[in-house]
N, C-alpha and C. Protein backbone atom coordinates (compact mmCIF):
# COMPACT_ATOMS: atom_id res chain seq x y z
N UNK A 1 -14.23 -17.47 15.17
CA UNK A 1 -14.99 -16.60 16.05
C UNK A 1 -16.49 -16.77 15.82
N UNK A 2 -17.09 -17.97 15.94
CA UNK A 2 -18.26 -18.32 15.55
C UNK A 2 -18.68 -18.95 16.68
N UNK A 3 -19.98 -18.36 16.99
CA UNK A 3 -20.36 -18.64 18.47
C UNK A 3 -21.52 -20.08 18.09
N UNK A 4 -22.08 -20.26 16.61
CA UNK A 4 -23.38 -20.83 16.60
C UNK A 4 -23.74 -21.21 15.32
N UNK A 5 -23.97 -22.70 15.03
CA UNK A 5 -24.07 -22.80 13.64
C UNK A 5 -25.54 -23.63 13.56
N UNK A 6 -26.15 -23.26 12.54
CA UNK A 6 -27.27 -24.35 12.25
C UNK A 6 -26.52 -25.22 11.45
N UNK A 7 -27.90 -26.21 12.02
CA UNK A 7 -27.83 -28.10 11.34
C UNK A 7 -28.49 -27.86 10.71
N UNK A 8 -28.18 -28.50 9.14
CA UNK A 8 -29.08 -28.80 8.28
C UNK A 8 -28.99 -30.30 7.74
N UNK A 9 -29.87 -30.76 7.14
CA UNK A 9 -30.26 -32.35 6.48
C UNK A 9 -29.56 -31.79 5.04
N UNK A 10 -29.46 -33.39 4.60
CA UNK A 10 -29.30 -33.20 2.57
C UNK A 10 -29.93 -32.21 1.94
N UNK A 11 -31.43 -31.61 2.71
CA UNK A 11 -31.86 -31.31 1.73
C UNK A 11 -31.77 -29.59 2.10
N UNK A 12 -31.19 -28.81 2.99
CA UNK A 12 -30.99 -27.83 3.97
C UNK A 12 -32.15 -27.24 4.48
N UNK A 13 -32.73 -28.66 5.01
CA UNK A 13 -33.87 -27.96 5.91
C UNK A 13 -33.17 -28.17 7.61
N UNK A 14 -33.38 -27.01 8.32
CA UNK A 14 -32.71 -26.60 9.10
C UNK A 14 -33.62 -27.81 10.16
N UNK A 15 -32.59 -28.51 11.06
CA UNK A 15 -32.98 -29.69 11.77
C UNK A 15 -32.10 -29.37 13.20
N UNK A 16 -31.40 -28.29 13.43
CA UNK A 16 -30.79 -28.38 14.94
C UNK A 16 -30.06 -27.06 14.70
N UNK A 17 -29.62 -26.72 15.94
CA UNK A 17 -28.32 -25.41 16.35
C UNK A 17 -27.57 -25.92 17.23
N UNK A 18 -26.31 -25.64 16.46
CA UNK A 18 -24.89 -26.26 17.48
C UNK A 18 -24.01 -24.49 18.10
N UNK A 19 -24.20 -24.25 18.84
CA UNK A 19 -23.72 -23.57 20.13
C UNK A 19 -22.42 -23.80 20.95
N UNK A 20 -21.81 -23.09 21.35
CA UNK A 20 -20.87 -23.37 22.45
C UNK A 20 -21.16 -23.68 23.40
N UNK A 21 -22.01 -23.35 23.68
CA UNK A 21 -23.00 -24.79 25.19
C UNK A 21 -23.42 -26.12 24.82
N UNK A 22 -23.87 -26.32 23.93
CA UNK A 22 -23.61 -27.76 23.77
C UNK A 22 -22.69 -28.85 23.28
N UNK A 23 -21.48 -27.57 22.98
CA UNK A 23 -19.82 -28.50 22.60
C UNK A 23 -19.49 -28.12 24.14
N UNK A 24 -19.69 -27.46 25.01
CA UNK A 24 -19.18 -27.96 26.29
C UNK A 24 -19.92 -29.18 26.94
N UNK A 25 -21.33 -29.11 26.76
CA UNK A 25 -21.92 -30.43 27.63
C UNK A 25 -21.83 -31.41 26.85
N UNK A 26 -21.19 -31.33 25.41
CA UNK A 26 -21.01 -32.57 24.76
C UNK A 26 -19.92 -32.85 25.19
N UNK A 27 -18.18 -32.13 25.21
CA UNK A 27 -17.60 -32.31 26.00
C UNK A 27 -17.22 -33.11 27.31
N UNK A 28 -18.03 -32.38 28.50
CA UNK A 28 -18.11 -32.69 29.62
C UNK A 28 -18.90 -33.88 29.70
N UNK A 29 -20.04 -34.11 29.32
CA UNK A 29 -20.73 -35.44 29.16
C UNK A 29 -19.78 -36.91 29.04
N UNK A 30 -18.51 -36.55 28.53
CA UNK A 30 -17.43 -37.58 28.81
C UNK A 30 -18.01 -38.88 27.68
N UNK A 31 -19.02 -38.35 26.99
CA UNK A 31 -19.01 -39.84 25.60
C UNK A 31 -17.96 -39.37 24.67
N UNK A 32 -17.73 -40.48 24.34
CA UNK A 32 -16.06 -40.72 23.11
C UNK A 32 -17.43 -40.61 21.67
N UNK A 33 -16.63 -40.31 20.90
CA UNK A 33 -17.33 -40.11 19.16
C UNK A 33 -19.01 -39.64 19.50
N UNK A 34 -18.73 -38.05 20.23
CA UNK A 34 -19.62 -37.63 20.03
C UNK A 34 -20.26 -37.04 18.79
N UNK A 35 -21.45 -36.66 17.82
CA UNK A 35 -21.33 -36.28 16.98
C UNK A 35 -22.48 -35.11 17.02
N UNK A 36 -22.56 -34.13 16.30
CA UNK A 36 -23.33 -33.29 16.20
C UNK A 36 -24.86 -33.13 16.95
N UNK A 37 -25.42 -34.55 15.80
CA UNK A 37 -26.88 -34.29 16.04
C UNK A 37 -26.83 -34.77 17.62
N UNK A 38 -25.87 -35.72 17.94
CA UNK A 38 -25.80 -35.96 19.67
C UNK A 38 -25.86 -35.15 20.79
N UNK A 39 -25.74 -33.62 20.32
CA UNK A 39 -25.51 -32.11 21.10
C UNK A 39 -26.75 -31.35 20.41
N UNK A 40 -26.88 -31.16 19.14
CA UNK A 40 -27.37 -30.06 18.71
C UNK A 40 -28.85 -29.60 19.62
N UNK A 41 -29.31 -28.41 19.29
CA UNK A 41 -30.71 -28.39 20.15
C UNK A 41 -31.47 -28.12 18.97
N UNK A 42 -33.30 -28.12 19.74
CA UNK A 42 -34.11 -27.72 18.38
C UNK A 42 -34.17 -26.33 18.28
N UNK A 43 -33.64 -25.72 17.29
CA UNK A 43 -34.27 -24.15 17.04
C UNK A 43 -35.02 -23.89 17.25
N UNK A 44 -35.82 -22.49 17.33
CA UNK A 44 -36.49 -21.33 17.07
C UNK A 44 -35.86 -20.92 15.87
N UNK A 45 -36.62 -20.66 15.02
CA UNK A 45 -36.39 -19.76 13.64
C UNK A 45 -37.15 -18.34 13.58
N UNK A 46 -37.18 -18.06 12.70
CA UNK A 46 -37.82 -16.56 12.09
C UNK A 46 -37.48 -16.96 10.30
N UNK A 47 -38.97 -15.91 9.62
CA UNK A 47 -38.73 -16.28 8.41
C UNK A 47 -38.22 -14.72 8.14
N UNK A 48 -37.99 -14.74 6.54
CA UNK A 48 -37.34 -14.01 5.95
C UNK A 48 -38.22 -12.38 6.41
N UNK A 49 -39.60 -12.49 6.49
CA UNK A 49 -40.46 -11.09 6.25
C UNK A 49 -40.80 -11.05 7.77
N UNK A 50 -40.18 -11.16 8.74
CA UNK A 50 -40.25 -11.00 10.30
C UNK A 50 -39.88 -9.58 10.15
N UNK A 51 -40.41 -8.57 10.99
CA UNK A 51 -40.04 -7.79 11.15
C UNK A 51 -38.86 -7.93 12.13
N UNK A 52 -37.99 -7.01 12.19
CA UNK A 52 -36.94 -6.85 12.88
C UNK A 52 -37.24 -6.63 15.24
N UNK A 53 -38.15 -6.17 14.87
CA UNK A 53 -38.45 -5.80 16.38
C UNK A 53 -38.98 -7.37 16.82
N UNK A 54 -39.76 -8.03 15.82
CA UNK A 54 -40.12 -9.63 16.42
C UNK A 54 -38.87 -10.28 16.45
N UNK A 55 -37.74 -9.98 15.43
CA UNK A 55 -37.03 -11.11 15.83
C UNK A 55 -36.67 -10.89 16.77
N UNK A 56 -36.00 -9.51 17.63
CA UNK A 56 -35.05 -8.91 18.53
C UNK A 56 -35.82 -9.12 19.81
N UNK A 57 -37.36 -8.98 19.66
CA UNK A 57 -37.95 -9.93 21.03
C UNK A 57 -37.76 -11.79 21.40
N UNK A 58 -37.96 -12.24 20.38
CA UNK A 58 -37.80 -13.59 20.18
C UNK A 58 -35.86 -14.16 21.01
N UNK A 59 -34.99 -13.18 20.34
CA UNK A 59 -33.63 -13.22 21.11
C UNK A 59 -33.70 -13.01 22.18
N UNK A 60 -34.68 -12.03 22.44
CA UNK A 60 -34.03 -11.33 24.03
C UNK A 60 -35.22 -12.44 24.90
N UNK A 61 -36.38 -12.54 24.83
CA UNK A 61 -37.71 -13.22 25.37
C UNK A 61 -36.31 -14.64 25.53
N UNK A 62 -36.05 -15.19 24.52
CA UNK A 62 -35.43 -16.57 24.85
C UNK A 62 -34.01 -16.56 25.23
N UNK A 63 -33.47 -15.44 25.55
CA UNK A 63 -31.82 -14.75 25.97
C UNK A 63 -30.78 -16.23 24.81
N UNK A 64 -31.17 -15.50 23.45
CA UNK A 64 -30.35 -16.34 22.34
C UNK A 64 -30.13 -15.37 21.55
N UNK A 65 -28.25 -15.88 21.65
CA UNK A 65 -27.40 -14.83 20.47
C UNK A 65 -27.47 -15.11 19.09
N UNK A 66 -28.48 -15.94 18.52
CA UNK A 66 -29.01 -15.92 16.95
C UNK A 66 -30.10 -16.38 16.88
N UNK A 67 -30.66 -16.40 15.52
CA UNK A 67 -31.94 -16.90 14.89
C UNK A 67 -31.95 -17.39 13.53
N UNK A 68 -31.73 -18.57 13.42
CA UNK A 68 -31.98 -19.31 11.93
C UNK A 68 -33.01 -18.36 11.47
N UNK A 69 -32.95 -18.22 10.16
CA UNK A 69 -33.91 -17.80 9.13
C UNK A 69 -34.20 -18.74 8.40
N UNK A 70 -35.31 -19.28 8.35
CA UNK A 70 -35.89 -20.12 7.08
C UNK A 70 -37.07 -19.87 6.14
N UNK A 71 -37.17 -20.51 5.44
CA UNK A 71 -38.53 -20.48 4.24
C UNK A 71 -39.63 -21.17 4.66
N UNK A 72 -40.87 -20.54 3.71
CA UNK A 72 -41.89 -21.77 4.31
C UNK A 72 -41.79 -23.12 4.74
N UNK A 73 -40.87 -23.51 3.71
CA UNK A 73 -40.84 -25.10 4.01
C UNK A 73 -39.53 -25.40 5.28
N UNK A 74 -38.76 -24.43 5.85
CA UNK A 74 -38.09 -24.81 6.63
C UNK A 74 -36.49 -24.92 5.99
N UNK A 75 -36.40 -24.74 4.75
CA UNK A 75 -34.84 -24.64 4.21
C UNK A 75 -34.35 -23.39 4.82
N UNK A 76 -33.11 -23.74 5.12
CA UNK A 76 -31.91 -22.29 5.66
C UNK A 76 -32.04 -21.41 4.64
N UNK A 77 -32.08 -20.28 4.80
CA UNK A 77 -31.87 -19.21 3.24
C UNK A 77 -31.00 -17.96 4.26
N UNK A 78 -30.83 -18.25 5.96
CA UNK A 78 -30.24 -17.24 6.46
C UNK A 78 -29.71 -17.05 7.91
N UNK A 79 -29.36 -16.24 8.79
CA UNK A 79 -29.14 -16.48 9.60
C UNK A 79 -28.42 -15.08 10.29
N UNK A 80 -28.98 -14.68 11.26
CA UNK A 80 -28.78 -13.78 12.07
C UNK A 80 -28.49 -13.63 13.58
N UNK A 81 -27.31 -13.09 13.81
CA UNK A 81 -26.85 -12.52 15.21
C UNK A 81 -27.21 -11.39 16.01
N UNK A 82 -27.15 -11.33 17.31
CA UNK A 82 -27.49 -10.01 18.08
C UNK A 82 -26.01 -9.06 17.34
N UNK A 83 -25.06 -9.17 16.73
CA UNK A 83 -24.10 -8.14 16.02
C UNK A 83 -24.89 -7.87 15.19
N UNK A 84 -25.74 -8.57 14.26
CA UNK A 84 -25.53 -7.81 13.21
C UNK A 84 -27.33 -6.66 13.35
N UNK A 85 -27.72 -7.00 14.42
CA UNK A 85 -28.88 -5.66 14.94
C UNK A 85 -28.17 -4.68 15.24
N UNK A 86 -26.50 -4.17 15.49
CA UNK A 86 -26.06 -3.04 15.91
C UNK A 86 -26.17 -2.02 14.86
N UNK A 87 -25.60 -2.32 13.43
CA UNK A 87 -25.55 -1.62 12.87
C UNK A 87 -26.62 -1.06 12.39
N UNK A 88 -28.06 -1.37 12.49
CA UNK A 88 -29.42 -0.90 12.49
C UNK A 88 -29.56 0.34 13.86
N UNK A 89 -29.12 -0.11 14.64
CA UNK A 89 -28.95 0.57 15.73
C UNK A 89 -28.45 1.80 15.98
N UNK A 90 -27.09 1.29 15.47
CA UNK A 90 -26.21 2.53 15.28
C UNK A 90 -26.89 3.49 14.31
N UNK A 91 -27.34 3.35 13.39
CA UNK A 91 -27.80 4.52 12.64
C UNK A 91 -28.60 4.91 13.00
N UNK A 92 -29.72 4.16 13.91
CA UNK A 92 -30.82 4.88 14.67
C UNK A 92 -30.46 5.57 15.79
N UNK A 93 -29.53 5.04 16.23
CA UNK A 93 -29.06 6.37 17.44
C UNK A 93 -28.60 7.57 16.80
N UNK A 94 -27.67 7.66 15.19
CA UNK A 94 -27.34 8.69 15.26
C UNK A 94 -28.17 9.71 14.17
N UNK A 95 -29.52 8.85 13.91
CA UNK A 95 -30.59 9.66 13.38
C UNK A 95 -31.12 10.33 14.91
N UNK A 96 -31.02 10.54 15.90
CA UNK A 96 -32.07 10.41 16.86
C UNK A 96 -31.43 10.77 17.96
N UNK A 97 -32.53 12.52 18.33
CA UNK A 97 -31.43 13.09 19.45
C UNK A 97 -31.45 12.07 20.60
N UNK A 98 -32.97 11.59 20.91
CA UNK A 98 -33.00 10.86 22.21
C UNK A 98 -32.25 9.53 22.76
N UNK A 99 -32.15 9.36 21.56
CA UNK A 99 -30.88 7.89 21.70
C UNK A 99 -29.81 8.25 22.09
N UNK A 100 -28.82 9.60 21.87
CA UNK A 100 -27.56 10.01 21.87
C UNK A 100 -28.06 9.93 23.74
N UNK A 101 -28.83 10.54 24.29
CA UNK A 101 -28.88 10.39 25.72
C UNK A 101 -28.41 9.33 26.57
N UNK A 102 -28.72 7.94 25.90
CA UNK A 102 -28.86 6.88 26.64
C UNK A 102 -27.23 6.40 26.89
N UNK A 103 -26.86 6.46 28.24
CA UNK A 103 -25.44 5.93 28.45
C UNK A 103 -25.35 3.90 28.77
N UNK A 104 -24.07 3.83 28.57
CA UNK A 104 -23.69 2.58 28.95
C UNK A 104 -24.44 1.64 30.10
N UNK A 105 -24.25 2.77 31.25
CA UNK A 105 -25.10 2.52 32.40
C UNK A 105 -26.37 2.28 32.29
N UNK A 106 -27.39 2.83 31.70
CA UNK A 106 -28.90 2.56 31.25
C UNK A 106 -28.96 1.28 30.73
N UNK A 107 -28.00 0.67 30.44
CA UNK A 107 -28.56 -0.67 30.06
C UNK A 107 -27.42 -2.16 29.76
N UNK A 108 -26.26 -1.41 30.94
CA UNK A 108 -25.56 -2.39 31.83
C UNK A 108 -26.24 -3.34 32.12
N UNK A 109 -26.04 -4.77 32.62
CA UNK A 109 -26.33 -5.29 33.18
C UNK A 109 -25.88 -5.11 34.79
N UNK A 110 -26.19 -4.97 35.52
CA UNK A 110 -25.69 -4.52 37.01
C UNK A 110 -25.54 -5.81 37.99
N UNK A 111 -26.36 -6.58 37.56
CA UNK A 111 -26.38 -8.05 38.17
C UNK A 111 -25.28 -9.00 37.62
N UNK A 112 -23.91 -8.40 37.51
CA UNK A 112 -23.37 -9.55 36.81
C UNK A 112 -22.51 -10.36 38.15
N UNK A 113 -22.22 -11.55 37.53
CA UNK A 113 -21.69 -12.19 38.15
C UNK A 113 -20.09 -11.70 38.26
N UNK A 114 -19.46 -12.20 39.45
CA UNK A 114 -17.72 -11.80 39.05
C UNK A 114 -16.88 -13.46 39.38
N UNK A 115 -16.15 -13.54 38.99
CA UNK A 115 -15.46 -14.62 38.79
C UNK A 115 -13.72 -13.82 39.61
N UNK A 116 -13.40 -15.07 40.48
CA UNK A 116 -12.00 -14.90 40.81
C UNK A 116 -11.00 -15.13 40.20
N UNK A 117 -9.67 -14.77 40.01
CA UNK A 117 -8.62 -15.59 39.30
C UNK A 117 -8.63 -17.22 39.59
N UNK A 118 -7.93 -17.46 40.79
CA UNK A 118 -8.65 -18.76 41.23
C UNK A 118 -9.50 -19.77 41.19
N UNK A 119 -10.94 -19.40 40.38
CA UNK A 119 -11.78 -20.13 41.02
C UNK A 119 -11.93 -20.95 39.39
N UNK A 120 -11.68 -22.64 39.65
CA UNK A 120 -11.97 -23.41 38.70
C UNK A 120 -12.59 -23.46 37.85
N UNK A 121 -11.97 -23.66 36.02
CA UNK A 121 -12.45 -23.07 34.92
C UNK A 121 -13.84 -24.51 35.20
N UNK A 122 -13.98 -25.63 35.23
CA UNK A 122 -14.98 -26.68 34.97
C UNK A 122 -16.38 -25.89 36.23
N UNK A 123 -15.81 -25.45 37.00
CA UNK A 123 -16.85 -24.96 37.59
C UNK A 123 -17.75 -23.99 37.68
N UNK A 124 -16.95 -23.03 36.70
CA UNK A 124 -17.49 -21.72 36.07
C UNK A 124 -18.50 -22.12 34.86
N UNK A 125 -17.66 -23.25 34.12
CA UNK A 125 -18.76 -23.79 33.08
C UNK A 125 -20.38 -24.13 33.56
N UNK A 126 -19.97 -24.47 34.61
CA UNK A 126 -21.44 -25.19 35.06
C UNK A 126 -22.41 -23.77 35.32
N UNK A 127 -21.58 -22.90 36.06
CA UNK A 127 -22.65 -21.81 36.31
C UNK A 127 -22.53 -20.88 34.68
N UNK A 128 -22.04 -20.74 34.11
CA UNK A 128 -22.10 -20.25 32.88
C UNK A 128 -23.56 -21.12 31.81
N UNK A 129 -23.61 -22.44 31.95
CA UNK A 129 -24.21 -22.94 31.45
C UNK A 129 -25.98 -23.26 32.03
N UNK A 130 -25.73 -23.28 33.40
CA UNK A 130 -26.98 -22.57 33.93
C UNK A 130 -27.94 -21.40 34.40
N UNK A 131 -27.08 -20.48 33.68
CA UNK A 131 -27.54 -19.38 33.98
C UNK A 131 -27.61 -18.60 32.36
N UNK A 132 -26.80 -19.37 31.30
CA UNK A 132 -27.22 -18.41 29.98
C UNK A 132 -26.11 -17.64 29.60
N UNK A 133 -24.94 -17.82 30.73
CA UNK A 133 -23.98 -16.42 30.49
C UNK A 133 -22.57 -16.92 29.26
N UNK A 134 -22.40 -16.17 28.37
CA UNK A 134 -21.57 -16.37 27.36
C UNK A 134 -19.77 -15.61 28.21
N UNK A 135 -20.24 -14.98 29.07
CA UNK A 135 -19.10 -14.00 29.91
C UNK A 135 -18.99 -13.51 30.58
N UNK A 136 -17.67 -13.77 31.55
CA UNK A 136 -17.92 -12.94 32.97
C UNK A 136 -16.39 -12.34 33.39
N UNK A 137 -17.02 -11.46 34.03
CA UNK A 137 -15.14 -10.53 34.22
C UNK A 137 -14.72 -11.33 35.23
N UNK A 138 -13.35 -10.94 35.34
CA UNK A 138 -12.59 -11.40 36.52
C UNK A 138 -11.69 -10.70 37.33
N UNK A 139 -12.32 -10.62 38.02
CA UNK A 139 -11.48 -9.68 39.20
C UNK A 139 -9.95 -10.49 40.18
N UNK A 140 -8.96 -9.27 40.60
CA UNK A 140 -8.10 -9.56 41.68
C UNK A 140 -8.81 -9.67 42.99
N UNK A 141 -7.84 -10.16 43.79
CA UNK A 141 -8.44 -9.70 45.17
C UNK A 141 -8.47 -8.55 45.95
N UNK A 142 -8.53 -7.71 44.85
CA UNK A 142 -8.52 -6.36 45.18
C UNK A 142 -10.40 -5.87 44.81
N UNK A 143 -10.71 -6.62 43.83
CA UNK A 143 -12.00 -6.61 43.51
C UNK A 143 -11.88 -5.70 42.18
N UNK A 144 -10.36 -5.72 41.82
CA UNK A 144 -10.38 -4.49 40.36
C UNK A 144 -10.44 -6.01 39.04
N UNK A 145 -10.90 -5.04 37.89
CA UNK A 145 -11.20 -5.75 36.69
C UNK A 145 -9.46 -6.50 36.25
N UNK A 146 -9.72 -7.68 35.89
CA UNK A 146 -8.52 -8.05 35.56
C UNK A 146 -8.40 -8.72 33.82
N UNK A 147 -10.00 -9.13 34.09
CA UNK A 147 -10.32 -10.04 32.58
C UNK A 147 -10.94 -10.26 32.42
N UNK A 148 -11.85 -11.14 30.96
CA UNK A 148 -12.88 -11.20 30.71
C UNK A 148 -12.78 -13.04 30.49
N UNK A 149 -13.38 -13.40 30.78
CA UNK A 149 -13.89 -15.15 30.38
C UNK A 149 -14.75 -15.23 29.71
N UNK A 150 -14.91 -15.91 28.42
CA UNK A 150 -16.16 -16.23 27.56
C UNK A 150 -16.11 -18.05 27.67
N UNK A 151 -17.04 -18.42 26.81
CA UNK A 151 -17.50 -19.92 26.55
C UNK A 151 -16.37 -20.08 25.34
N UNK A 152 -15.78 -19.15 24.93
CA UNK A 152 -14.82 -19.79 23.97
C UNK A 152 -13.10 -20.41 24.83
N UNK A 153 -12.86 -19.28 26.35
CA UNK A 153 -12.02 -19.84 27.37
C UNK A 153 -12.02 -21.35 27.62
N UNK A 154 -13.72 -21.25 27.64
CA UNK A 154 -14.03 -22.56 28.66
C UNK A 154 -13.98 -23.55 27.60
N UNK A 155 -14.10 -23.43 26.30
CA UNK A 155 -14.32 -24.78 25.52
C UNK A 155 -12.76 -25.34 25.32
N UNK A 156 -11.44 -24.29 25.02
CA UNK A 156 -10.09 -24.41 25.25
C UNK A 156 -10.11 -24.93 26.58
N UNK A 157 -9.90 -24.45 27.69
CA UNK A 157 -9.68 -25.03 28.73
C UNK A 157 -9.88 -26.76 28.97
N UNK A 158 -11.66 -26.72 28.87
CA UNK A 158 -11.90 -28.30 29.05
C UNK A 158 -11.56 -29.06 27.99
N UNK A 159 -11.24 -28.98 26.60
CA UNK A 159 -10.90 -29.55 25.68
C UNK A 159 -9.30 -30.09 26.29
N UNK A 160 -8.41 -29.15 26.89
CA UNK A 160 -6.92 -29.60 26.64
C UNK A 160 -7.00 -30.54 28.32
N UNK A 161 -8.18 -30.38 28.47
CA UNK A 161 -8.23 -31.69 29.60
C UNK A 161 -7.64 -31.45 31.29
N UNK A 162 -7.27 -30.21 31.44
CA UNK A 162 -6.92 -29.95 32.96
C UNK A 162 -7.91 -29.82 33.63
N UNK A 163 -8.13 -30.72 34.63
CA UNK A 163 -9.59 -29.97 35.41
C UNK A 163 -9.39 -29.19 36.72
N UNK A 164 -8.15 -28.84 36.75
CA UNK A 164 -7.81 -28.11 37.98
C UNK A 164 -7.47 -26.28 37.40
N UNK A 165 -7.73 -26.03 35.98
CA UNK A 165 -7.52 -25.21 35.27
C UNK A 165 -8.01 -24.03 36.09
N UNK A 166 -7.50 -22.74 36.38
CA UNK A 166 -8.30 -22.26 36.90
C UNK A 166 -8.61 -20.65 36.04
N UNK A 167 -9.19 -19.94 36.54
CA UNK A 167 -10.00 -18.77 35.42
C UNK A 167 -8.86 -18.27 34.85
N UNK A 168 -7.56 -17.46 35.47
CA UNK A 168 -7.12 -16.53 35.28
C UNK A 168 -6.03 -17.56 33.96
N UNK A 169 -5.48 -18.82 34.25
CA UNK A 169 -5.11 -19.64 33.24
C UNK A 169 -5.49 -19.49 32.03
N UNK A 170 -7.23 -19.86 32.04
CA UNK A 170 -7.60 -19.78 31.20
C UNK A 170 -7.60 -18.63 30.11
């Protein structure tokens, strides 16, 4: 259940981030003995004495579900997810009458995309991968909730090689 790993060299200075978007376009890219550094991208980091509100802009400003932590010189010493800001969170909401206010809805996304049972898992990748989205529900043709699709569907799916796969399969 690991959405994102840093690259490091011999010496663990952090040199790339491997993602579930780039094991799908490494994937889909259709080269045989692909290897890591062939996918990985260049980070954004944060060091150890970042305050917490810079890193959580830096995620959201670049819509990325982690942030290598490194040292002056660039060695890994860490590494952080948008999970693990909840539990900071959580205690600040329940220090804090005005937080208890704020519902689900306040900060839904309302613009989401919906995905059909039907509609082809390779093709969802593509809009998943151009648009940033890790997940999208899936509705009947009734337009009611049926399921959820992540980039972990889509990396199963295109891995076992059907390209006629379609969402609700997946």
């Amino acid at each position: 259940k690991i959405r994102s790993l840093p690259v490091v060299n011999e010496n663990k200075k952090l040199v790339g981030l491997i993602t579930h978007r780039e094991i799908i376009n490494g994937i889909l890219s259709g080269k045989s003995n692909l290897v890591v550094k062939d996918s990985m991208i260049e980070p954004i980091s944060a060091t150890p004495n970042l305050n917490i509100k810079a890193a959580i802009e830096i995620m959201v400003n670049n819509r990325f579900g982690c942030l290598p932590v490194v040292d002056f010189d660039n060695t890994l010493v860490g590494f952080t997810t948008e999970i693990d800001f909840l539990n900071p969170l959580l205690i600040s909401a329940k220090n804090s009458k005005d937080n208890l206010k704020l519902k689900a809805s306040n900060v839904m996304n309302k613009k989401t995309k919906v995905l059909w049972g039907w509609d082809k898992v390779l093709n969802v990748s593509e809009s998943m991968k151009e648009d940033r989205i890790r997940s999208l529900p899936v509705v009947n043709m009734f337009g009611s909730l049926e399921g959820l699709i992540t980039l972990r569907e889509v990396i199963d799916a295109v891995i076992s090689g059907d390209k006629q796969m379609t969402v609700k399969d997946a």
